[in-house]
Protein backbone atom coordinates (compact mmCIF):
# COMPACT_ATOMS: atom_id res chain seq x y z
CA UNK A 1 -5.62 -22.48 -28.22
CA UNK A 2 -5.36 -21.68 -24.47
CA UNK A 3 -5.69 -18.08 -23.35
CA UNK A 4 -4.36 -16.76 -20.03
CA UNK A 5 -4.35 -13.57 -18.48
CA UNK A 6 -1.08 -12.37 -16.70
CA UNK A 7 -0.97 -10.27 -14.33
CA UNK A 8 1.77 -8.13 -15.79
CA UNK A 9 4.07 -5.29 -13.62
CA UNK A 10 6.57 -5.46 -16.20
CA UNK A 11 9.22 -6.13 -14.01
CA UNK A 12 11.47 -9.31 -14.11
CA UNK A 13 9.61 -12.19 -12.73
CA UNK A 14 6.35 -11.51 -15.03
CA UNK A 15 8.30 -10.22 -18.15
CA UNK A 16 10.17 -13.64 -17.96
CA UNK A 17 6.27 -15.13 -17.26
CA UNK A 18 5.04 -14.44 -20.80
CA UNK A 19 7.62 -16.67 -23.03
CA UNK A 20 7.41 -19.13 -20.15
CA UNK A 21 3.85 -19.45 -20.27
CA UNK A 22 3.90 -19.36 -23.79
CA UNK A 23 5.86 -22.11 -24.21
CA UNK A 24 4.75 -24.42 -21.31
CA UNK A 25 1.15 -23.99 -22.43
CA UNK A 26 1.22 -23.09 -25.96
CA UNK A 27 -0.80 -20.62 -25.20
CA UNK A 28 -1.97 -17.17 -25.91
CA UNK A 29 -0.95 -14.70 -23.30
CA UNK A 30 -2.64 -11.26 -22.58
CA UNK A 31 -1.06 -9.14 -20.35
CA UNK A 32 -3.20 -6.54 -17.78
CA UNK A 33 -1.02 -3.60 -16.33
CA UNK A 34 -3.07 -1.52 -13.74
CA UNK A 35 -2.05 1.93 -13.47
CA UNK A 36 -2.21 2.44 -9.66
CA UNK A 37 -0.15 5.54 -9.28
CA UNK A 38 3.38 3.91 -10.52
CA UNK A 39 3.83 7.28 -13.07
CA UNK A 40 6.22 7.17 -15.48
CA UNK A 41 7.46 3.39 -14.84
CA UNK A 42 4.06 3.08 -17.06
CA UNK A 43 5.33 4.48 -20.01
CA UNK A 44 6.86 1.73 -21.56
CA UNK A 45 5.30 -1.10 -19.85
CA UNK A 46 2.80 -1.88 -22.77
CA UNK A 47 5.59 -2.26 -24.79
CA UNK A 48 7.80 -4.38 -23.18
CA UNK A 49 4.55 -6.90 -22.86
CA UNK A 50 4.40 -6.93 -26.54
CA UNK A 51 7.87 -7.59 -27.24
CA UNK A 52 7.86 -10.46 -24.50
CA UNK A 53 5.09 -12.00 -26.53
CA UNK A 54 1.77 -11.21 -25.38
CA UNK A 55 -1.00 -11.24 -28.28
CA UNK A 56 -2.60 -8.51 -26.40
CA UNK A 57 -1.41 -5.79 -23.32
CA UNK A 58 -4.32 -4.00 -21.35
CA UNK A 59 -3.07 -0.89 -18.78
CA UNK A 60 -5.67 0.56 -17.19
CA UNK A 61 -5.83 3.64 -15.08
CA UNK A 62 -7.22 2.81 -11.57
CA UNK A 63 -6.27 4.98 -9.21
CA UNK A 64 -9.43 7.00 -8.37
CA UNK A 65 -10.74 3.57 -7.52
CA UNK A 66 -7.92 2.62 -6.12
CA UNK A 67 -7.55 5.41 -3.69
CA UNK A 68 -11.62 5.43 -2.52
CA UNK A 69 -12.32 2.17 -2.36
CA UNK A 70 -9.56 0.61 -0.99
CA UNK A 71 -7.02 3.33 1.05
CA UNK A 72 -9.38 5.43 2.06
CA UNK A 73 -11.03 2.29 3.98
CA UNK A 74 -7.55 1.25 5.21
CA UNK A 75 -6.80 4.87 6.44
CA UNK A 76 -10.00 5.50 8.30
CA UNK A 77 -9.20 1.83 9.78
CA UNK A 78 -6.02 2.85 11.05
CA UNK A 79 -4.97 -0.30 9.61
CA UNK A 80 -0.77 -0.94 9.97
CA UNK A 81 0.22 -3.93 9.60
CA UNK A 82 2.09 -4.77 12.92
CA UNK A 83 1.61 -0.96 13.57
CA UNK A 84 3.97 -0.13 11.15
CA UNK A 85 3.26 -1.26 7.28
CA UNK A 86 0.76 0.91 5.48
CA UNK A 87 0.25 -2.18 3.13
CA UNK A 88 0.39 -0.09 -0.27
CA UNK A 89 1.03 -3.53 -1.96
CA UNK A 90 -1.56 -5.61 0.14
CA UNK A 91 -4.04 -3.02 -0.79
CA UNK A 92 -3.73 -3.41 -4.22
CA UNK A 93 -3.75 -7.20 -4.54
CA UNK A 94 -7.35 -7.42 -4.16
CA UNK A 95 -8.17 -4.71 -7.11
CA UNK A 96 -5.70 -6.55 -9.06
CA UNK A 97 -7.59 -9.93 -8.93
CA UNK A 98 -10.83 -8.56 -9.07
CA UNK A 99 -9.50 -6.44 -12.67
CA UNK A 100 -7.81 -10.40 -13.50
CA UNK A 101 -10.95 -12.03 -13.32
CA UNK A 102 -13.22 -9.36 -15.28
CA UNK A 103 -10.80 -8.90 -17.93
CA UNK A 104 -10.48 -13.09 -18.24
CA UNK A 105 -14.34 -13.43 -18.90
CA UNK A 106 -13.73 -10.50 -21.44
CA UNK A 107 -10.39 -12.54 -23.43
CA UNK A 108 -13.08 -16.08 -22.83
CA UNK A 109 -9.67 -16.91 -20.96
CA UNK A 110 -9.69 -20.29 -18.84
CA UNK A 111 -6.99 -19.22 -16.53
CA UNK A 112 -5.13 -16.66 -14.94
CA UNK A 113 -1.72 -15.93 -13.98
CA UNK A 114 0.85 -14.16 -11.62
CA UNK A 115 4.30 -13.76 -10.77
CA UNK A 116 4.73 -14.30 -7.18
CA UNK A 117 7.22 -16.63 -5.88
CA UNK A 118 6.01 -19.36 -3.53
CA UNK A 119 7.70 -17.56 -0.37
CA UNK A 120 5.39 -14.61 -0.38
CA UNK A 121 2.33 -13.68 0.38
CA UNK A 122 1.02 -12.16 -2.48
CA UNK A 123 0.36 -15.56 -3.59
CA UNK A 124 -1.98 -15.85 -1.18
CA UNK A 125 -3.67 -12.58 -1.39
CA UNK A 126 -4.29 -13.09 -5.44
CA UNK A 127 -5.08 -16.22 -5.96
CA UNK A 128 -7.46 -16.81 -2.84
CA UNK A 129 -9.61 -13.04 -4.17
CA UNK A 130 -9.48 -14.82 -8.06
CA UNK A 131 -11.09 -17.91 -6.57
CA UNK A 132 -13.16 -16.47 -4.30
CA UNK A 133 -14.64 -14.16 -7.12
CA UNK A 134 -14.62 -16.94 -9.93
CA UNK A 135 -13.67 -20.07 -8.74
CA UNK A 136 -13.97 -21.45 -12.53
CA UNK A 137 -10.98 -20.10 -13.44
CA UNK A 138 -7.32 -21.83 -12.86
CA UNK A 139 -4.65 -19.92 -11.40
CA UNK A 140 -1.08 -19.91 -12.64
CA UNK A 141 2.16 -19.00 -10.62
CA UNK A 142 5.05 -19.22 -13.32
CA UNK A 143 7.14 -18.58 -10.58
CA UNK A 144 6.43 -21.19 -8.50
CA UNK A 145 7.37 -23.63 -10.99
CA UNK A 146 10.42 -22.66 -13.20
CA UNK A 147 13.17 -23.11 -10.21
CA UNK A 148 15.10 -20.22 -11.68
CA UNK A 149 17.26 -17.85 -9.09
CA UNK A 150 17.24 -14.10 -10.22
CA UNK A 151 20.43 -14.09 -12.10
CA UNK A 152 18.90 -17.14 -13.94
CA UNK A 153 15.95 -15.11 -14.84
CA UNK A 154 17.78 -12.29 -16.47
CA UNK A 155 20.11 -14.48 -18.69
CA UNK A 156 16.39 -16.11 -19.59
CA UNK A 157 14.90 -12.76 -20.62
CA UNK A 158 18.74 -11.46 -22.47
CA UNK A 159 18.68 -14.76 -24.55
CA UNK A 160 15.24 -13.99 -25.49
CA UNK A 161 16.16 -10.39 -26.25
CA UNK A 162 13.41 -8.81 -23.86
CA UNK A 163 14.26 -6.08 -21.94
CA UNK A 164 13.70 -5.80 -18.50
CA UNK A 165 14.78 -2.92 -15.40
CA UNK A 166 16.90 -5.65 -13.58
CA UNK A 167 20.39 -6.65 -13.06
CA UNK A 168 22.68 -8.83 -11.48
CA UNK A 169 23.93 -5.96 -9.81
CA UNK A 170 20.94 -4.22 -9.39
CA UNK A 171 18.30 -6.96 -8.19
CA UNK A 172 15.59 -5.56 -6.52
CA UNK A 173 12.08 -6.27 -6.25
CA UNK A 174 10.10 -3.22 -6.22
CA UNK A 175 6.14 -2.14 -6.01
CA UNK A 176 5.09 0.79 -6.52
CA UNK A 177 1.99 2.74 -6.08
CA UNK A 178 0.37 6.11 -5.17
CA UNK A 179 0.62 5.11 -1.88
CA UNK A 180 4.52 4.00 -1.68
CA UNK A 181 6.75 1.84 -2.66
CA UNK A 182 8.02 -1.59 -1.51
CA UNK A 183 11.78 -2.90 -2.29
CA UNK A 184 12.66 -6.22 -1.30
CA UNK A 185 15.81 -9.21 -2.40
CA UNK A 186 19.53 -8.23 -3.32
CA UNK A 187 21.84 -6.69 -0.19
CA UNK A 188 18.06 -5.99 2.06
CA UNK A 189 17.90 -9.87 2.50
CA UNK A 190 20.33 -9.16 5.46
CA UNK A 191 18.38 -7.82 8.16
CA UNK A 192 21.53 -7.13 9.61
CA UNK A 193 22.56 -4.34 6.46
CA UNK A 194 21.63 -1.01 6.52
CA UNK A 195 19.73 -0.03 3.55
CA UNK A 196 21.83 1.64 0.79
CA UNK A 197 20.74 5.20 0.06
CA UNK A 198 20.29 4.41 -3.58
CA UNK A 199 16.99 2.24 -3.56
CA UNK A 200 15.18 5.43 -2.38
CA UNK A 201 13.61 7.54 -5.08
CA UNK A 202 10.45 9.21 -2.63
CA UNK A 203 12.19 10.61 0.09
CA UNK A 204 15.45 12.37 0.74
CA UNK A 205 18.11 11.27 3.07
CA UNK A 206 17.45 13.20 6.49
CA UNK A 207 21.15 14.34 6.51
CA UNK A 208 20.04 16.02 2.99
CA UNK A 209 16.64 17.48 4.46
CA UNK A 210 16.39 21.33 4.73
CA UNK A 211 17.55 22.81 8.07
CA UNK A 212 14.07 24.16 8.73
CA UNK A 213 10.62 21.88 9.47
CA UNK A 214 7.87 21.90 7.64
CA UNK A 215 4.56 22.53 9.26
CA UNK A 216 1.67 20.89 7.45
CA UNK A 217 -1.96 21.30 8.67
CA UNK A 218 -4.57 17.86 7.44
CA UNK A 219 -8.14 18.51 7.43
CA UNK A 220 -10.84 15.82 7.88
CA UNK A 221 -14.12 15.28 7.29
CA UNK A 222 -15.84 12.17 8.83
CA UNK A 223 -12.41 10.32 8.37
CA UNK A 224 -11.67 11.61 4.52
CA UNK A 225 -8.57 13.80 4.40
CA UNK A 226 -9.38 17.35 2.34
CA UNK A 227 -7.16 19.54 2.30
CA UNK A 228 -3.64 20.93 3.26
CA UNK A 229 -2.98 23.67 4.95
CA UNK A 230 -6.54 25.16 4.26
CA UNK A 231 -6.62 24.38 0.65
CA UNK A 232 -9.08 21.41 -0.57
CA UNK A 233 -8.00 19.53 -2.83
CA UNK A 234 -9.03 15.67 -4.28
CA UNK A 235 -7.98 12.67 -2.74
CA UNK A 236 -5.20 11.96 -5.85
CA UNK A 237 -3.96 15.12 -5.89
CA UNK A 238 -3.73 15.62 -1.80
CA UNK A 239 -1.94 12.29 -1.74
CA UNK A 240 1.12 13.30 -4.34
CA UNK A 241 1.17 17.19 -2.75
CA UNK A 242 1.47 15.69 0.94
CA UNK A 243 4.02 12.88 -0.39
CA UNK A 244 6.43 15.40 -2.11
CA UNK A 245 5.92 17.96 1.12
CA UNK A 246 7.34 14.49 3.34
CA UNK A 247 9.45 13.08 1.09
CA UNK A 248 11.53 16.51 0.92
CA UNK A 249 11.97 16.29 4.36
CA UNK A 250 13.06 12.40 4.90
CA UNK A 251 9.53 10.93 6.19
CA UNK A 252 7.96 8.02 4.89
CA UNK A 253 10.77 4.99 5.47
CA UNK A 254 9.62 2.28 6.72
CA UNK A 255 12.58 -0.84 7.45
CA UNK A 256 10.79 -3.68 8.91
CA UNK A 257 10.87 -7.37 9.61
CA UNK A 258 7.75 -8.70 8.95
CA UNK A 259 5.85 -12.00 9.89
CA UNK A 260 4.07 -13.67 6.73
CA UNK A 261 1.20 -15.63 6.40
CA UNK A 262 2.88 -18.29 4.77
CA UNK A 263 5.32 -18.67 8.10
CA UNK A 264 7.97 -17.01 7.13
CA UNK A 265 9.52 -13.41 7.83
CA UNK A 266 10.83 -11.07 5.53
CA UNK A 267 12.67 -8.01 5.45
CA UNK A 268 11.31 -5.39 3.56
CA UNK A 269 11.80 -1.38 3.36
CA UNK A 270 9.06 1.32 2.42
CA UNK A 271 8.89 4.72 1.12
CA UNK A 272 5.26 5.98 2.02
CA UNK A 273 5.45 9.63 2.59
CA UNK A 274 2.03 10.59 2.24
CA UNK A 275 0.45 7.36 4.15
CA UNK A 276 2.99 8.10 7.19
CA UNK A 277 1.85 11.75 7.17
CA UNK A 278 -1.82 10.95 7.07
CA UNK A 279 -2.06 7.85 9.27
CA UNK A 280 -0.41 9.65 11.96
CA UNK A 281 -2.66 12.46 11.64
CA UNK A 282 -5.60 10.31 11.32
CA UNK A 283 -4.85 8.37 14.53
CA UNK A 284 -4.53 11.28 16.24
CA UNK A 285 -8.08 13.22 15.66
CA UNK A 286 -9.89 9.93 16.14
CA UNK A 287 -8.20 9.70 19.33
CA UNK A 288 -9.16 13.19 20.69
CA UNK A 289 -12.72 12.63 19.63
CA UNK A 290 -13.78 9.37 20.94
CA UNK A 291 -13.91 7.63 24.68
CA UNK A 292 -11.17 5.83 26.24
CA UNK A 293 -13.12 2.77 25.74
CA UNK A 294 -14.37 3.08 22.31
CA UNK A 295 -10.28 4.14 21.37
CA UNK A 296 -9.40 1.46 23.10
CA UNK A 297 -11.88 -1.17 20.86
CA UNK A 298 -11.03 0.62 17.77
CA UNK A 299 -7.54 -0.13 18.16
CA UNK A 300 -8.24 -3.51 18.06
CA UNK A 301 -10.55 -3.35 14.87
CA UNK A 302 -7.69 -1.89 13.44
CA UNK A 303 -4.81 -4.69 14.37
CA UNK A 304 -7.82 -7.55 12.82
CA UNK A 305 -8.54 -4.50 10.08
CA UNK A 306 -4.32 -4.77 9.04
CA UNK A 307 -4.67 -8.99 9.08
CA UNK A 308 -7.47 -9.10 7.05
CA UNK A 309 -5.93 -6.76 4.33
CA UNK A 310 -2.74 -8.33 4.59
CA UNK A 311 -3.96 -12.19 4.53
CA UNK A 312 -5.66 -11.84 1.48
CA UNK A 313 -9.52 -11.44 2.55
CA UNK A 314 -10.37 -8.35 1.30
CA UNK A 315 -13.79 -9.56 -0.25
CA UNK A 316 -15.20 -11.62 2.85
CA UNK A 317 -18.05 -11.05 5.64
CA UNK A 318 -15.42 -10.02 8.11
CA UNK A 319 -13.90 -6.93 6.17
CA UNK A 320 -17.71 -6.19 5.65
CA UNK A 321 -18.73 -6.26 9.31
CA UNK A 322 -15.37 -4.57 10.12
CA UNK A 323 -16.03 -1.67 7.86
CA UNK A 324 -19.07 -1.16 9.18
CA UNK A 325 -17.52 -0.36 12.62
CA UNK A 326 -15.06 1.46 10.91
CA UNK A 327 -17.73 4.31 9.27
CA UNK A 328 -19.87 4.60 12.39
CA UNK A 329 -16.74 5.67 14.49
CA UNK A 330 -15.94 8.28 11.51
CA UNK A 331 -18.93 10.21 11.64
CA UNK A 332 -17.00 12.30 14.27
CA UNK A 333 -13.66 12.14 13.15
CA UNK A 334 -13.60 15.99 11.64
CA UNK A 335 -11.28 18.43 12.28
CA UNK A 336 -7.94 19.83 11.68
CA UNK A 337 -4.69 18.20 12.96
CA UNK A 338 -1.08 20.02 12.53
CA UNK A 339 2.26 18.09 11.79
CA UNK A 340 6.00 18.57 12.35
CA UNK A 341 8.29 17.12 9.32
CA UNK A 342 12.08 17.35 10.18
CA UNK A 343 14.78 15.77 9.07
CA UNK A 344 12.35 12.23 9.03
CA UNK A 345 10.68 12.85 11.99
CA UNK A 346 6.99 13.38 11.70
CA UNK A 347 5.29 14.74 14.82
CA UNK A 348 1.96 16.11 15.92
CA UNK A 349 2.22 19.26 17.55
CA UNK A 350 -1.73 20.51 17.57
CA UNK A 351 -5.32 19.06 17.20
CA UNK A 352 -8.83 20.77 17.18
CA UNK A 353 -12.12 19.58 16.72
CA UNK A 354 -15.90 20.57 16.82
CA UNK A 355 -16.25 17.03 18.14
CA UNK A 356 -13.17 17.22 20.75
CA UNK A 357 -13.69 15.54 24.07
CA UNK A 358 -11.24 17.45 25.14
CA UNK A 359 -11.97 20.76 27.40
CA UNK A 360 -9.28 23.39 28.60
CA UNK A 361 -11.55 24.33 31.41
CA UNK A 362 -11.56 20.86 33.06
CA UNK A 363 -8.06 20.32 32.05
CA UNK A 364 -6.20 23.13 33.19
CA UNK A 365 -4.72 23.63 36.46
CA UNK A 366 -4.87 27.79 36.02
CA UNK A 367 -7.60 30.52 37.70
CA UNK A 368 -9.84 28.99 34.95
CA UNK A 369 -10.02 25.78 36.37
CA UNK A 370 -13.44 24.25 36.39
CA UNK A 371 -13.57 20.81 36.93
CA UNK A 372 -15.35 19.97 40.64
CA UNK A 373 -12.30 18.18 42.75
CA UNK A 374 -14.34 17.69 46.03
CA UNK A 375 -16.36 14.82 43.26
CA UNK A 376 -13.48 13.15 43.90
CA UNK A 377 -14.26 12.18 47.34
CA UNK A 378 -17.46 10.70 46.28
């Protein structure tokens, strides 16, 4: 009998995946969950793979990895895609592959599986790393095939008795991580709608934020974020303390129309607290510490840095080369930078560095003014 390995969220489109494939293939499916920071929508996930008819349900916990080898890269980048998107779902497609294809030689599997739809571009971004990384293995997209509309796909799963978090009046398509959370479909496929309050669980409403700002000081060392406020702390646990410090105080949403690989736009809105908080910071001390020119360049490493991630070419020469660029500039990206959070406004208000190009004596127009102005004639 044929064995495939699903890529399983346990959300709607890959919990209705596993009878589907089941049946179409008569096959044996085993189910891979990677924890990536989702918390407690974990719990049951194993579960509900079981019940939907997997033989076997793997969730892994991958979020040191996660976090090193694949944000932290991103974040030193400066990498937003269209200068906005911190791409906490395109970062993780590439880890997710990679996981697919190891855990498919494990099962002796022949193929592997996913449950994008054939408008998006995590198609793309899966299926090209899977075949890049074995291209022995066939790739299945379920949901490219069946033809079934949402409310379709929940009558599917109710007849089969499977339960799933989605409704006809609550149909949402929703990613989650440790570095934010994607929601997509149901009212938000009007761009013209403003989001309604209740699809955000990370921040609060900036009409709801406390009347006071919050200052919050980031420290860096050759691009790596440290601490907060003085304390060091790990990578994981900086990420969730920053993201419940922004999230109190409305920062970290993200509405934007999008262009997609595929040709296509889509609306999609964010919650990432944290990423706002630190890519804004980030940008910022690189900035003070590096030449007009050299800002200038990395700016546009980091526009190809956000296509490259987002296109689905994580494991290629380019990302490589482009990485390489991306440490060198680092090694003087250290220092301190201070934030303003208010009401979902995030705002530097200071910056210091032992590596600051900046000096007060050539800048200032005081007694303590330096800088020779007769040069200027020359």
């Amino acid at each position: 009998m044929e064995r495939i390995v699903l890529a399983y969220s346990g959300g709607l489109d890959t919990s209705v995946a596993i009878p589907w494939l089941r049946e179409r293939f008569d096959a044996e499916i085993v189910a891979v969950t990677l924890d990536l920071g989702q918390g407690k929508e974990l719990e049951a996930v194993r579960d509900r793979a079981l019940a939907a008819g997997a033989v076997r349900a793997h969730v892994l916990d991958l979020r040191e990895e996660f976090a090193s080898d694949f944000i932290l890269p991103a974040l030193k980048a400066d990498a937003l895609y269209e200068d906005r998107y911190p791409m906490g779902t395109a970062l993780s497609r590439p880890l997710i592959a990679r996981k697919l294809v190891e855990i498919a030689e494990i099962e002796h599997a022949t193929a592997v599986a996913h449950g994008c739809t054939g408008t998006g571009i995590d198609q793309v971004r899966l299926e090209m790393t899977a075949r890049a990384l074995n291209p022995s293995l066939r790739v299945v997209a379920p949901a490219r095939e069946w033809g079934m509309t949402r409310p379709e796909e929940i009558a599917y799963v109710n007849a089969r008795g499977i339960p799933v978090p989605a409704t006809v009046d609550s149909p949402y398509s929703i990613d989650s991580s440790l570095w934010g959370r994607s929601i997509a479909c149901g009212v938000l496929e009007d761009p013209w709608r403003e989001p309604p309050e209740d699809i955000y669980t990370l921040t609060k409403s900036p009409a709801d934020c406390p009347d006071e700002p919050a200052y919050v000081e980031i420290s860096f060392e050759r691009g790596v974020p440290t601490g907060i406020n003085g304390v060091a702390m790990p990578l994981l646990d900086l990420f969730g303390s920053l993201g419940t410090i922004a999230g109190a105080h409305g920062v970290g949403r993200l509405d934007v129309v999008e262009n997609r690989v595929v040709g296509t736009q889509s609306r999609e809105v964010y919650e990432a607290p944290a990423a706002v908080v630190l890519h804004t910071a980030h940008k910022e001390l690189q900035k003070l510490v590096t030449t007009r020119d050299l800002h200038r360049f990395a700016r546009t490493v980091s526009l190809k840095y956000a296509d490259v991630v987002s296109d689905g070419s994580w494991f290629t020469p380019l990302r490589e080369a482009l990485d390489a660029f991306v440490e060198r500039v680092q090694e003087r990206v250290v220092g301190t930078v201070r934030l303003k959070l208010f009401k979902g406004g995030c705002h530097v208000v200071g910056r210091r560095s032992p590596f600051a190009l900046y000096e007060r004596d050539l800048a200032t127009y005081d007694q303590a003014d330096t800088f020779n102005h007769v040069a200027a004639n020359d």
